[in-house]
N, C-alpha and C. Protein backbone atom coordinates (compact mmCIF):
# COMPACT_ATOMS: atom_id res chain seq x y z
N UNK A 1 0.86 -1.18 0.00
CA UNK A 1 0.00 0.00 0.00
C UNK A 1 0.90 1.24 0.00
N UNK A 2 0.78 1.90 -1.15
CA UNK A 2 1.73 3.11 -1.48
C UNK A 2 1.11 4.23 -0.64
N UNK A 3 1.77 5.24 -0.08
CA UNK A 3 1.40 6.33 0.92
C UNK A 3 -0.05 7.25 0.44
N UNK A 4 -0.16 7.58 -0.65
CA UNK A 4 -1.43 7.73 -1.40
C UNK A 4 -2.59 7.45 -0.76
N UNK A 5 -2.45 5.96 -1.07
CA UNK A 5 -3.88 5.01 -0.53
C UNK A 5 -4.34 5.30 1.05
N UNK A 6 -2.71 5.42 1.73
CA UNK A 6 -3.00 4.77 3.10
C UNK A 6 -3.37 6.31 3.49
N UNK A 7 -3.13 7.36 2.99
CA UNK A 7 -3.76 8.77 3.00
C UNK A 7 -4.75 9.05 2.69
N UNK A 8 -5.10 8.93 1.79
CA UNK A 8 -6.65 8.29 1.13
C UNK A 8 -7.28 7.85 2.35
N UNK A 9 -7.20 6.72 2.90
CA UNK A 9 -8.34 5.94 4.26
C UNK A 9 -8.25 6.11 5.09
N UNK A 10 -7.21 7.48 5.68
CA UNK A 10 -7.09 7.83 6.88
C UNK A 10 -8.27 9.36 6.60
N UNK A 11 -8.00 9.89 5.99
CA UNK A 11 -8.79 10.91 5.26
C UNK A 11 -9.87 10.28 5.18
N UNK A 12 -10.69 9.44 4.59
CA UNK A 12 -11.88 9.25 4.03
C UNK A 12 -12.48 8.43 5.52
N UNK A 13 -12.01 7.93 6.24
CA UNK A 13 -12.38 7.50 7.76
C UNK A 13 -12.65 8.35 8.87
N UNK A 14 -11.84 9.61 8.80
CA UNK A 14 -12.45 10.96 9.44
C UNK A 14 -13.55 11.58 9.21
N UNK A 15 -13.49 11.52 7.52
CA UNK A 15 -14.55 11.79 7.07
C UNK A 15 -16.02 11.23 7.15
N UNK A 16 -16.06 10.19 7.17
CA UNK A 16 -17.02 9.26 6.88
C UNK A 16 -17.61 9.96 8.61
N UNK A 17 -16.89 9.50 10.02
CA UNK A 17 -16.74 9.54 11.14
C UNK A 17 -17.87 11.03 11.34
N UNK A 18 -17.25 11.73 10.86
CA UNK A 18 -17.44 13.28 11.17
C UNK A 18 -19.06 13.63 10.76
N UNK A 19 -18.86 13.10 9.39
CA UNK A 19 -20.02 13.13 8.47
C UNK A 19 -21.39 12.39 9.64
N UNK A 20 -21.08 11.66 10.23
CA UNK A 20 -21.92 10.77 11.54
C UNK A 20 -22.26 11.37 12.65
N UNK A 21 -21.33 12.10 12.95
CA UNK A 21 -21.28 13.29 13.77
C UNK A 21 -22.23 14.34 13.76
N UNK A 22 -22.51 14.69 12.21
CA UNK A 22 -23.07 16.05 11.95
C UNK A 22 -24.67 15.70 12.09
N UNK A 23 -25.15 13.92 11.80
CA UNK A 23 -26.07 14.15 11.98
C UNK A 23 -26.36 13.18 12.96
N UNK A 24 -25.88 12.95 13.98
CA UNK A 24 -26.02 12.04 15.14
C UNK A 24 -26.02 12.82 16.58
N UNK A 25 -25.06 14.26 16.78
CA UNK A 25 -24.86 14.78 17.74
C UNK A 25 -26.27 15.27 18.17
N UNK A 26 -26.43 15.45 19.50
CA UNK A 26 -27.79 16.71 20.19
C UNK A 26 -27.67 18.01 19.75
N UNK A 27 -26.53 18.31 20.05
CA UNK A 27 -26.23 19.48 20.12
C UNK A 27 -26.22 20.50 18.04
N UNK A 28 -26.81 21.35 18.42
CA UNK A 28 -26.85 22.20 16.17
C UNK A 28 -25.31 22.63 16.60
N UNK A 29 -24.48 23.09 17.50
CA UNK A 29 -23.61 23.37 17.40
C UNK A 29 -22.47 22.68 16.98
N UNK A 30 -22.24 21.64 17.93
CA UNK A 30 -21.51 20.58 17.67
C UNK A 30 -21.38 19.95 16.36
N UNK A 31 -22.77 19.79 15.82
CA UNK A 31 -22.93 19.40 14.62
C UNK A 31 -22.47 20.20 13.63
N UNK A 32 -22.52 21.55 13.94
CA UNK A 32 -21.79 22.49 12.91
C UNK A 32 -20.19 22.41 12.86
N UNK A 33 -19.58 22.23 14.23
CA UNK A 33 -18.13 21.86 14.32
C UNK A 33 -17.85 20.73 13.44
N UNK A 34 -18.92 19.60 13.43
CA UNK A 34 -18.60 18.62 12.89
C UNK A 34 -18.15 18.45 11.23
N UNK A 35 -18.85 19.30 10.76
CA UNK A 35 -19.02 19.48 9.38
C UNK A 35 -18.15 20.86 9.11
N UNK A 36 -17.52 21.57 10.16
CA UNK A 36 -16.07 21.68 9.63
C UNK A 36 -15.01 20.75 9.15
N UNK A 37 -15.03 20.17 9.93
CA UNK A 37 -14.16 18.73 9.78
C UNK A 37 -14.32 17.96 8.67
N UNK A 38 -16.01 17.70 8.77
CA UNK A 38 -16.26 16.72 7.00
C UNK A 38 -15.64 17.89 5.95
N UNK A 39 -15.85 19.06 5.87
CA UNK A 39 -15.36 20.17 4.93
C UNK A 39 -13.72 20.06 4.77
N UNK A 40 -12.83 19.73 5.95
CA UNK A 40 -11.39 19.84 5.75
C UNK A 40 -11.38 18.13 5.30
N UNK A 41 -11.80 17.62 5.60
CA UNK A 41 -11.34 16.08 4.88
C UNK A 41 -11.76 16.07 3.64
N UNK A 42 -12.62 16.71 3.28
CA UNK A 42 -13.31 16.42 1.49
C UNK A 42 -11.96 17.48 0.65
N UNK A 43 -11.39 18.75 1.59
CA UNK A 43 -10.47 19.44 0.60
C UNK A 43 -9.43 18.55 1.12
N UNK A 44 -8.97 17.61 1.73
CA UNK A 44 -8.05 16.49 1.81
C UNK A 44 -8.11 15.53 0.77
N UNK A 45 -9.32 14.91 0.53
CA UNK A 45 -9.78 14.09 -0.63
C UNK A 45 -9.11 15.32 -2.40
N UNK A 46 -9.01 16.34 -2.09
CA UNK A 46 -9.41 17.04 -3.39
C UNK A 46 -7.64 17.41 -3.35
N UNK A 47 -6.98 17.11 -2.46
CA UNK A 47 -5.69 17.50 -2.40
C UNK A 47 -4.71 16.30 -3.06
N UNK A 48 -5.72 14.80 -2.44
CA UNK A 48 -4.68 13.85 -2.88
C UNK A 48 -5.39 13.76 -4.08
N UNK A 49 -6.17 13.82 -4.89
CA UNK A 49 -6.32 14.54 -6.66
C UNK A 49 -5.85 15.47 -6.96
N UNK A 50 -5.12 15.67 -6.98
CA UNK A 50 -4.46 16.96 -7.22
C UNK A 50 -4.78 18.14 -7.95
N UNK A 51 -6.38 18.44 -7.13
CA UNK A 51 -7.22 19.68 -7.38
C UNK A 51 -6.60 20.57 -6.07
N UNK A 52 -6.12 21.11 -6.50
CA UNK A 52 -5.06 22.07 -4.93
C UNK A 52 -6.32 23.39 -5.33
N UNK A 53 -6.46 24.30 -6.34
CA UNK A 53 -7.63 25.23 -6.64
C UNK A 53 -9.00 24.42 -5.28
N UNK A 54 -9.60 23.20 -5.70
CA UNK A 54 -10.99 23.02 -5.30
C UNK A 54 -10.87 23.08 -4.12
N UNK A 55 -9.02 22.40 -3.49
CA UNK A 55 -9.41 22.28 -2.48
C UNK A 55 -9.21 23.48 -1.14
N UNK A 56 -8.59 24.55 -1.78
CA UNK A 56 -8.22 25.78 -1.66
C UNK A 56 -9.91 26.44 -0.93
N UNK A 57 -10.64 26.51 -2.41
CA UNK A 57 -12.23 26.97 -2.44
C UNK A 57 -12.87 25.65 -1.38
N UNK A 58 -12.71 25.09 -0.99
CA UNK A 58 -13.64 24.24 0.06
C UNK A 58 -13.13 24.60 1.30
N UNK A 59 -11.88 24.87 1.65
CA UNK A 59 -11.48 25.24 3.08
C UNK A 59 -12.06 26.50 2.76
N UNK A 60 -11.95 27.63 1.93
CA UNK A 60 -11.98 29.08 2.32
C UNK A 60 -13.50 29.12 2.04
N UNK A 61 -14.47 28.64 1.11
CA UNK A 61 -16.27 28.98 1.20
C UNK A 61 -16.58 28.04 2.04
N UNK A 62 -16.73 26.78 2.13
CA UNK A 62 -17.10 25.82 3.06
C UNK A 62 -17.01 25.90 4.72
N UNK A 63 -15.67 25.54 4.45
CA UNK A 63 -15.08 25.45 6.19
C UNK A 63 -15.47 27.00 7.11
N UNK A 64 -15.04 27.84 6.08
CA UNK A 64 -14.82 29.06 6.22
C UNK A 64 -16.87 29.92 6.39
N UNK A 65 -16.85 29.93 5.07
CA UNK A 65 -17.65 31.43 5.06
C UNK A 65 -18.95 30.64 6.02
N UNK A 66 -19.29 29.49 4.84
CA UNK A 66 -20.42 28.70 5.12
C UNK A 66 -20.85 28.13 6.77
N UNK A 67 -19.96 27.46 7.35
CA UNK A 67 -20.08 27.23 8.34
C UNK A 67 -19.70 28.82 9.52
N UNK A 68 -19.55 29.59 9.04
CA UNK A 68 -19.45 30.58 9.93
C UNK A 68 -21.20 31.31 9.57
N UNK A 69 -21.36 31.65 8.67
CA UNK A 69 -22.90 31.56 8.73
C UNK A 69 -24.26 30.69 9.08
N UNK A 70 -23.29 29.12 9.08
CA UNK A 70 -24.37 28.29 9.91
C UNK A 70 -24.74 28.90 11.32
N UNK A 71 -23.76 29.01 11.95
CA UNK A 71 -22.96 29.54 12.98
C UNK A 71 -24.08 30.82 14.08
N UNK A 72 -23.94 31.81 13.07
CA UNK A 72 -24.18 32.87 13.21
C UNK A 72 -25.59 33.02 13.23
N UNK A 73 -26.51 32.03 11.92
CA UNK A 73 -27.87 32.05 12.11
C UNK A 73 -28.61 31.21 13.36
N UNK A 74 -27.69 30.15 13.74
CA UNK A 74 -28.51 29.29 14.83
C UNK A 74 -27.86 30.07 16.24
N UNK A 75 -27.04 31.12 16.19
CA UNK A 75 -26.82 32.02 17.06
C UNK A 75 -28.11 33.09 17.61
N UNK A 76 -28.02 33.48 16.41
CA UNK A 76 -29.53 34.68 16.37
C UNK A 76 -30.81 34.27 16.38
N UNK A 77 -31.29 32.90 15.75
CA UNK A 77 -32.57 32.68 15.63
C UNK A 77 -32.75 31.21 16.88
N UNK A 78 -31.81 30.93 17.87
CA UNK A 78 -32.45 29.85 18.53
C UNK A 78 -31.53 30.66 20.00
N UNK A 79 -32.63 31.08 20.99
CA UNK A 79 -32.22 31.81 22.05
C UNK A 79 -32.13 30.80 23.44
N UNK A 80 -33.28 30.39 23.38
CA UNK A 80 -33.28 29.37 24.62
C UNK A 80 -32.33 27.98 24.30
N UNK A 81 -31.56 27.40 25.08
CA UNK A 81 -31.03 25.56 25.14
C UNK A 81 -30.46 25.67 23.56
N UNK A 82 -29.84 26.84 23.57
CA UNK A 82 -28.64 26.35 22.54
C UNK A 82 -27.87 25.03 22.35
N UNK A 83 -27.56 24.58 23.47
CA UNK A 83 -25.83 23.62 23.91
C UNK A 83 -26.98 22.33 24.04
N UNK A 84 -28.33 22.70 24.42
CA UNK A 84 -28.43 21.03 25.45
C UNK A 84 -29.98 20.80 24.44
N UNK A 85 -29.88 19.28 23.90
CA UNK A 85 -30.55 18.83 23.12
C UNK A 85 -31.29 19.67 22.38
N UNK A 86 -30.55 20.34 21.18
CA UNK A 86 -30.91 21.11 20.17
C UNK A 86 -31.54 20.67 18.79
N UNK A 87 -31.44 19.33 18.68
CA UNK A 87 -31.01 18.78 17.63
C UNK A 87 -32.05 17.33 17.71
N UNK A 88 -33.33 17.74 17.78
CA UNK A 88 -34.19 16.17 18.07
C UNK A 88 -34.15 15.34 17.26
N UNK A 89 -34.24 14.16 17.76
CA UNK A 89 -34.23 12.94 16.65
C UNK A 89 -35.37 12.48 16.33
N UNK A 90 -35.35 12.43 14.77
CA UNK A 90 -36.24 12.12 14.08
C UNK A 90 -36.76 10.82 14.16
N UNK A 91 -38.12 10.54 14.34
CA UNK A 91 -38.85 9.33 14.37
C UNK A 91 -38.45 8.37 12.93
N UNK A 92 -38.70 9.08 12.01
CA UNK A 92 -38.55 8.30 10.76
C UNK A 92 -36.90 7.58 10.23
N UNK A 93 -36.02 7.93 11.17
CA UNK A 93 -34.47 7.44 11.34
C UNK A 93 -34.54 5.80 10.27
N UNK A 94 -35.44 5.17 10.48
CA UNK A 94 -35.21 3.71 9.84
C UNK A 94 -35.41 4.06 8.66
N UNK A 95 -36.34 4.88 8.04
CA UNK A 95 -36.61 5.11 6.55
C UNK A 95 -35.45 5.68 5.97
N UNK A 96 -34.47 6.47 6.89
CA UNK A 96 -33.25 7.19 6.24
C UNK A 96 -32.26 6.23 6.25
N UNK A 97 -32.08 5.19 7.25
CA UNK A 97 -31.40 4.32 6.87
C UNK A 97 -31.15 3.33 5.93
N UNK A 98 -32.67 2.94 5.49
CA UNK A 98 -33.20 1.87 4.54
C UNK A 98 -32.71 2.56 3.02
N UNK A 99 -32.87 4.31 3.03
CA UNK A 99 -32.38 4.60 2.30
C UNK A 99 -31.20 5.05 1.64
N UNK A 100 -29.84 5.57 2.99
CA UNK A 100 -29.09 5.21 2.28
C UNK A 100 -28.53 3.91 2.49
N UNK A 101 -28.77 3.18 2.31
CA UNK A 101 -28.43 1.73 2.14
C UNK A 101 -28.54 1.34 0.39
N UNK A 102 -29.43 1.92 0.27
CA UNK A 102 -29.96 1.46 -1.18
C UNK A 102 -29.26 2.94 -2.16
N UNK A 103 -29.12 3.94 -1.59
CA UNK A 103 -28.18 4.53 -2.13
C UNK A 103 -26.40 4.02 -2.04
N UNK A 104 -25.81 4.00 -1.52
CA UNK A 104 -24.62 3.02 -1.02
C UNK A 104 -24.49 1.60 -1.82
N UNK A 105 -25.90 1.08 -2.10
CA UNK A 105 -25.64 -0.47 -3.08
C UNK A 105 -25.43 0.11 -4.36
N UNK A 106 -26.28 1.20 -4.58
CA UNK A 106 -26.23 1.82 -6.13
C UNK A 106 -24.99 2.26 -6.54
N UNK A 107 -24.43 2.94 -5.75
CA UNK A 107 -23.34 3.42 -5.94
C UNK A 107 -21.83 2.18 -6.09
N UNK A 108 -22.24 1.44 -5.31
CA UNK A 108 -21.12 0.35 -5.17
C UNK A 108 -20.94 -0.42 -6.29
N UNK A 109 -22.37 -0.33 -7.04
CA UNK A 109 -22.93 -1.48 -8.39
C UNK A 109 -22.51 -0.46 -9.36
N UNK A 110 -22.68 1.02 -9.30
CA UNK A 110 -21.98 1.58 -10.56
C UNK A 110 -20.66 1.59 -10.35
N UNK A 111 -19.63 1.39 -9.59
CA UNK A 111 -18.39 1.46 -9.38
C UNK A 111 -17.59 0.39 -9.80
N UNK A 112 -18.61 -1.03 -9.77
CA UNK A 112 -17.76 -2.16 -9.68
C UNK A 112 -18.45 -2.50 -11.00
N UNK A 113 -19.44 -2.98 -11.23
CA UNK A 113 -20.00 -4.11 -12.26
C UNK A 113 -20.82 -3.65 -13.46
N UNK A 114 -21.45 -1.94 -13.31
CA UNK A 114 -21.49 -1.43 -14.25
C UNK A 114 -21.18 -1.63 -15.96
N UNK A 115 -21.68 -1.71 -16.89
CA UNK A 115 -21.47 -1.33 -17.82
C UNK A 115 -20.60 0.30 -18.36
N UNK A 116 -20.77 1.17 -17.60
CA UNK A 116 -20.67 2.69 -17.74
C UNK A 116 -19.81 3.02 -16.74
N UNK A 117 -19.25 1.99 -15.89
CA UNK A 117 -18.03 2.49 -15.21
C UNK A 117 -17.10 3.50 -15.97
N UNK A 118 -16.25 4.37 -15.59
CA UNK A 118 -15.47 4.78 -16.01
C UNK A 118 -14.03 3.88 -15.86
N UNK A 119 -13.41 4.27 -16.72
CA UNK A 119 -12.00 3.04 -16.92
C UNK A 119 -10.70 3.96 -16.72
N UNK A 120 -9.91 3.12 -15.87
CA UNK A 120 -8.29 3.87 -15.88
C UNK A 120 -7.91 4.21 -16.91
N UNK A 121 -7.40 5.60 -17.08
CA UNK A 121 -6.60 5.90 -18.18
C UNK A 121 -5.44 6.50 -17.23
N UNK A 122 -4.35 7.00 -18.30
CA UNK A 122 -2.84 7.07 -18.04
C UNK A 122 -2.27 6.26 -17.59
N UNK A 123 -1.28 7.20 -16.85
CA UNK A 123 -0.61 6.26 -15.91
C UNK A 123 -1.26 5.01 -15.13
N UNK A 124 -2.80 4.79 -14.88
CA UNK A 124 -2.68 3.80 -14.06
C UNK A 124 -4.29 4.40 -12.60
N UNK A 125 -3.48 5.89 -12.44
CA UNK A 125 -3.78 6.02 -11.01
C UNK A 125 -4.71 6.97 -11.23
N UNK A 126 -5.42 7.46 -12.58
CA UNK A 126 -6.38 7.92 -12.36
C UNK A 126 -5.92 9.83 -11.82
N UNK A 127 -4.54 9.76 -11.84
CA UNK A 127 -4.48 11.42 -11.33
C UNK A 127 -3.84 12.14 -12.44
N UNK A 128 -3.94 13.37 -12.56
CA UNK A 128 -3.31 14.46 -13.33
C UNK A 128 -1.71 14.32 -12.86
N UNK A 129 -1.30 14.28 -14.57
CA UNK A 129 0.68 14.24 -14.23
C UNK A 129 1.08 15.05 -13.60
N UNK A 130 1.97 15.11 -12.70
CA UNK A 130 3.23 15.89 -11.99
C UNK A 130 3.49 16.85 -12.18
N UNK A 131 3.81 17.37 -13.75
CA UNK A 131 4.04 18.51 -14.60
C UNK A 131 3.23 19.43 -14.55
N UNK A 132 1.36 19.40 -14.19
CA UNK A 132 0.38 19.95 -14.78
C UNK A 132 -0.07 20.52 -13.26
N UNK A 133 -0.04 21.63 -13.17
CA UNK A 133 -0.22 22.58 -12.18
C UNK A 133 -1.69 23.06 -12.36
N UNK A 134 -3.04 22.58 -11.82
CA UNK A 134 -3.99 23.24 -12.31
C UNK A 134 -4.65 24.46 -11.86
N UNK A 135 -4.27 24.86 -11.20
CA UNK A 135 -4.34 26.07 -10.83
C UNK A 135 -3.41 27.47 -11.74
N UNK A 136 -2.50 26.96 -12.14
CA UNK A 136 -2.10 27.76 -12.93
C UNK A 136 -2.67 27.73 -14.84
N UNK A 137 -3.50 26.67 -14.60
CA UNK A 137 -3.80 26.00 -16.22
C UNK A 137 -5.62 26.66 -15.89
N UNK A 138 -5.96 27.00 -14.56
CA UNK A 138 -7.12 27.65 -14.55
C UNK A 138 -7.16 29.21 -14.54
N UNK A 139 -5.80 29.90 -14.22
CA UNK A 139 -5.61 31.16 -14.69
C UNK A 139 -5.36 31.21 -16.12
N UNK A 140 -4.84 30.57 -16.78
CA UNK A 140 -4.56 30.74 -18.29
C UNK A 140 -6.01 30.58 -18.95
N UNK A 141 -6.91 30.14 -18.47
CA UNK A 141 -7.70 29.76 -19.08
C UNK A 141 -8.65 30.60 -18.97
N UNK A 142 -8.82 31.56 -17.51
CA UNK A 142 -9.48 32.81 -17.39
C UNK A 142 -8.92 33.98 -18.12
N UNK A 143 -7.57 34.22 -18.19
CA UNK A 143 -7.29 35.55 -18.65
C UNK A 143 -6.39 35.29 -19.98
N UNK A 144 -6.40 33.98 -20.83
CA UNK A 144 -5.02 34.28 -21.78
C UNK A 144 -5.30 34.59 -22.93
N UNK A 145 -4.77 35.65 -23.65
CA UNK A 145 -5.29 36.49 -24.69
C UNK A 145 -5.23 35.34 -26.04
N UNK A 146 -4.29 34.19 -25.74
CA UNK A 146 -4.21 33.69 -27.22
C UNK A 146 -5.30 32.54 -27.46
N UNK A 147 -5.84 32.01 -26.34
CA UNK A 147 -6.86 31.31 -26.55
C UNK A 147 -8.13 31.79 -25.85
N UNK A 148 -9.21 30.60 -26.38
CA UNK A 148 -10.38 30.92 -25.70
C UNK A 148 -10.59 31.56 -24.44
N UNK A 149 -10.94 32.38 -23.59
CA UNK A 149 -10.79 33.22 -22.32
C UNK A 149 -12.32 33.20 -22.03
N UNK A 150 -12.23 33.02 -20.42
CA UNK A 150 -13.97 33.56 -20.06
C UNK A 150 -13.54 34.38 -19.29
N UNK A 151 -12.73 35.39 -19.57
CA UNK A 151 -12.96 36.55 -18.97
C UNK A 151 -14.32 37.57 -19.16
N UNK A 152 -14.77 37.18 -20.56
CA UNK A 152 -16.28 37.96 -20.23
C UNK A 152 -17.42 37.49 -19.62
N UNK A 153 -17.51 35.74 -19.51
CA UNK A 153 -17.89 35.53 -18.64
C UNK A 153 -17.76 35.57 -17.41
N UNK A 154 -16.75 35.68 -16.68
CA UNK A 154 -16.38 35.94 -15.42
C UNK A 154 -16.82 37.94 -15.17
N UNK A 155 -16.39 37.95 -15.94
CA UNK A 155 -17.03 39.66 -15.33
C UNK A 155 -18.48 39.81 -15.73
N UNK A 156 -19.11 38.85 -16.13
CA UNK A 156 -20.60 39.59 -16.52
C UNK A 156 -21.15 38.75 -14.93
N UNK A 157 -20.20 37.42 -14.71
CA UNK A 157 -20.81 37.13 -13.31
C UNK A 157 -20.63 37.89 -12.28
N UNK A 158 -19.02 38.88 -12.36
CA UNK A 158 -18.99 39.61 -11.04
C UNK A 158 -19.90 40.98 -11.21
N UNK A 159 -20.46 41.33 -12.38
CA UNK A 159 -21.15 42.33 -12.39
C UNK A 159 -22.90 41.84 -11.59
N UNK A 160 -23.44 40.76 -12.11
CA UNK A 160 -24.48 40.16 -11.18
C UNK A 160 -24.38 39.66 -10.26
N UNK A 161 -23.55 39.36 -9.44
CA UNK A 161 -22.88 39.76 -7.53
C UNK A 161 -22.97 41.03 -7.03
N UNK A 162 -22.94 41.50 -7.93
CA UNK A 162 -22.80 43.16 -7.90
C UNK A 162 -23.87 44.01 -7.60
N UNK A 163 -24.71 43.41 -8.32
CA UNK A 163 -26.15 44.10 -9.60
C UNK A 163 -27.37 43.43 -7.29
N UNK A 164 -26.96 41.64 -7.29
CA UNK A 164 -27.60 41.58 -6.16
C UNK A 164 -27.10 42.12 -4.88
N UNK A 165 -25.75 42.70 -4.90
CA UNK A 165 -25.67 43.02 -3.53
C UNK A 165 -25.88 44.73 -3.21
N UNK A 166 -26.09 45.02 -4.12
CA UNK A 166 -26.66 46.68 -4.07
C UNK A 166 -28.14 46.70 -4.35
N UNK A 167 -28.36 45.42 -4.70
CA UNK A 167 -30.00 45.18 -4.40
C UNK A 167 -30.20 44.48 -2.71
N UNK A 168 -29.33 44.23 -2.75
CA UNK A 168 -30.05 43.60 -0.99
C UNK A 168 -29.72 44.73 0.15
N UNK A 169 -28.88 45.42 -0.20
CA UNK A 169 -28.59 46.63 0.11
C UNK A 169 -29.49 47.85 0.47
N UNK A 170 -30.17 48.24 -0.86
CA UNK A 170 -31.55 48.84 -1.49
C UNK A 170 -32.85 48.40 -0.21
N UNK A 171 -33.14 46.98 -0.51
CA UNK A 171 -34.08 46.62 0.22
C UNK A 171 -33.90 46.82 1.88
N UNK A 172 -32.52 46.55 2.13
CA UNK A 172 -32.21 46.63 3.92
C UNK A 172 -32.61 47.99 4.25
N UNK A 173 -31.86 48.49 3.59
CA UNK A 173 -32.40 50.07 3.45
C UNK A 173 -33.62 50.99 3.44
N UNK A 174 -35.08 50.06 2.92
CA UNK A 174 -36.30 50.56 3.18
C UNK A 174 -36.78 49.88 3.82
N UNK A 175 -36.58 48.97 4.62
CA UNK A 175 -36.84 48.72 5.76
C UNK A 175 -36.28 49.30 7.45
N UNK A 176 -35.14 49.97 6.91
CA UNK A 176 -35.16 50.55 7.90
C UNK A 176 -35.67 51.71 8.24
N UNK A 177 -36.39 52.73 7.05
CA UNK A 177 -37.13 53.70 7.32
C UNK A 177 -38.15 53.89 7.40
């Protein structure tokens, strides 16, 4: 077992763990800690693919923005028994189990015995060569004058980020007068 793998199942065992966590704990808080954690193991998963960009954007929106706004709303909108059984358990628990079970077989049956599996190519291992930096092959691809560029797509998106946050702005604004 090459260091890869055994990184791979130490990673994907936290994960799995954590992921259990988020919806097993009492506590909405805890559960939100928890799914920091599933968030840093999935940009772990995206690191040993050597998506260093995705996994960059999953620690900094995920770990980061997202769970700090989980955060912040079950701060403001739940006043009483924050810490102590926040988080009731659902009666219907066997139906979610039954189902992912049958999600989990599906998945296992397209992986293994499929017709439409996907098949190793390259080297072997299924990863992007050594040489190929994608993060730098995703800036060329936003700004390089000699080929195709979505730089106009990218600015017509930061202009409608734009266009809604001076609209939510607008609205906060007549409500407060």
């Amino acid at each position: 077992m090459d260091v890869a793998t055994l990184l791979f199942w130490i990673v994907a065992v936290i994960l799995v763990g954590a992921a259990l966590m988020v919806v097993m704990l009492r506590s909405v808080v805890h559960s939100a800690l928890a799914l920091v954690v599933v968030f840093g193991m999935a940009a772990g998963i995206y690191l040993l693919l050597n998506a260093e960009f995705i996994a960059i954007v999953q620690i900094l929106i995920y770990a980061g923005a997202v769970t700090i706004l989980i955060l912040f709303a079950l701060m403001l909108t739940r006043t009483e028994n924050i810490n102590r059984d926040s988080n009731p358990t659902n009666r219907l628990w066997w139906l979610a189990l039954i189902i992912c079970v049958l999600v989990g077989a599906g998945t296992i049956l397209a992986v293994t015995i499929s017709p439409h599996a996907v098949a190793v190519t390259g080297n072997g291992s299924g990863q992007i060569p050594a040489n190929i930096n994608n993060v730098v092959r995703i800036g060329q691809l936003l700004y390089s004058p000699s080929s195709y560029s979505y730089v106009l797509p990218f600015e017509i998106a930061s202009l409608v980020l734009l266009v809604a946050i001076v609209g939510a702005i607008v609205i906060g604004r007549e409500e407060d007068q």
